[in-house]
Protein backbone atom coordinates (compact mmCIF):
# COMPACT_ATOMS: atom_id res chain seq x y z
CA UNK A 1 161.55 113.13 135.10
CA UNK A 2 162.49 115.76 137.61
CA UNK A 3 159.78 118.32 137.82
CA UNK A 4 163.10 121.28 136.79
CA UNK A 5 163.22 119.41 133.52
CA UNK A 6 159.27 118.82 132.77
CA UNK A 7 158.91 122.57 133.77
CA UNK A 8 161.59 123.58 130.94
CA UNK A 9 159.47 121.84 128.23
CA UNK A 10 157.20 123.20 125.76
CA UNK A 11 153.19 122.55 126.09
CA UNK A 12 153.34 119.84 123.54
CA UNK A 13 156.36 118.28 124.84
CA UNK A 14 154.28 118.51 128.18
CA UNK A 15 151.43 116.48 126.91
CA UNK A 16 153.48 114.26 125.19
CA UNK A 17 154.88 113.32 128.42
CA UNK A 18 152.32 113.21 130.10
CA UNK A 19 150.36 111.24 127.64
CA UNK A 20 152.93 108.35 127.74
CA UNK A 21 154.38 108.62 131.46
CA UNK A 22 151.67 109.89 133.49
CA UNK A 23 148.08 108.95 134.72
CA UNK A 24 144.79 110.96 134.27
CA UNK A 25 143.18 111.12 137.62
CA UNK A 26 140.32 113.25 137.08
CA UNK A 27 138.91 116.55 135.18
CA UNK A 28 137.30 119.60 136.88
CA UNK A 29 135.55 122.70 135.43
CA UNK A 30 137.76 126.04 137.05
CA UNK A 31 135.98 129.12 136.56
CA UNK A 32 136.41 129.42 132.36
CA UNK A 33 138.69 126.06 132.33
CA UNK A 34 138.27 122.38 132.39
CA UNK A 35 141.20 121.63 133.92
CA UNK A 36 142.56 117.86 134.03
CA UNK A 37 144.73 115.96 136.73
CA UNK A 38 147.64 113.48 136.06
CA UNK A 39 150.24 111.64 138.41
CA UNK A 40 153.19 112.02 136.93
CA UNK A 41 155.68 109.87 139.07
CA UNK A 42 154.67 111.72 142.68
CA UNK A 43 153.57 114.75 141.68
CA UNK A 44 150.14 116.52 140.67
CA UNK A 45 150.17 117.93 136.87
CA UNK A 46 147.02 120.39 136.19
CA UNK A 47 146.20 120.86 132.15
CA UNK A 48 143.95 123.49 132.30
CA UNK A 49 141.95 123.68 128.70
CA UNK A 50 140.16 126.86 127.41
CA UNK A 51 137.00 125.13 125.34
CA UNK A 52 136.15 128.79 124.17
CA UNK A 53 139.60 128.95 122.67
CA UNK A 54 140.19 125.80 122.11
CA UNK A 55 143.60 125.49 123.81
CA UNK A 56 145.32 124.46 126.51
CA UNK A 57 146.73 127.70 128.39
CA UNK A 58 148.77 126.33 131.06
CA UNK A 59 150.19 122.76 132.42
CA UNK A 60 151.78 123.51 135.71
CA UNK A 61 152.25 121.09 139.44
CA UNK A 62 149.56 121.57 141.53
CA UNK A 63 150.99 121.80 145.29
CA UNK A 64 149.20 118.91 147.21
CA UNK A 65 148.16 122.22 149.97
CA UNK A 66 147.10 124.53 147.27
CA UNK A 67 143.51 125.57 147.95
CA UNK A 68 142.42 124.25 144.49
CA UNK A 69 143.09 120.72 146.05
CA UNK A 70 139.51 120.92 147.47
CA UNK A 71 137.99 120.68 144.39
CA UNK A 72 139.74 117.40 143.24
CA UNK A 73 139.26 115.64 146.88
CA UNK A 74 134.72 116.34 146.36
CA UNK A 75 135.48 113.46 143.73
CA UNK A 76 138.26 111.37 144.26
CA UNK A 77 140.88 110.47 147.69
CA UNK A 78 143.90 111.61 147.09
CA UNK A 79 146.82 109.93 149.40
């Protein structure tokens, strides 16, 4: 899936996709967020969950320079 057409879908249509086409790499905590990272094809996907609210807010790429990128390379190597 072309990251134009996964950006076009709803949040549930998101994790649905997600869920059955891409792979969890590993979950941070982001300032009020637990935010989760999954490979889908070549690209970074970030879920980031509200636990307060009990929702997930936002699933957008993450850009493999964006500063954020730290955080996930303390844990795991990322190619």
């Amino acid at each position: 899936m072309r990251k134009e057409e996964f950006s076009r879908l709803s949040i549930s249509q998101k994790i649905k996709t997600l869920y059955l086409e891409g792979s969890f790499v590993v979950a941070i905590r982001y300032y009020r967020h637990k935010v989760n990272l999954y490979l889908l094809g070549d690209e970074y996907v970030e879920v980031f969950y509200n636990h307060k609210l009990d929702q997930i807010e936002k699933i957008e790429f993450l850009a493999r320079k964006h500063s954020r990128m730290k955080f996930y390379l303390d844990q795991i190597k990322i190619a």
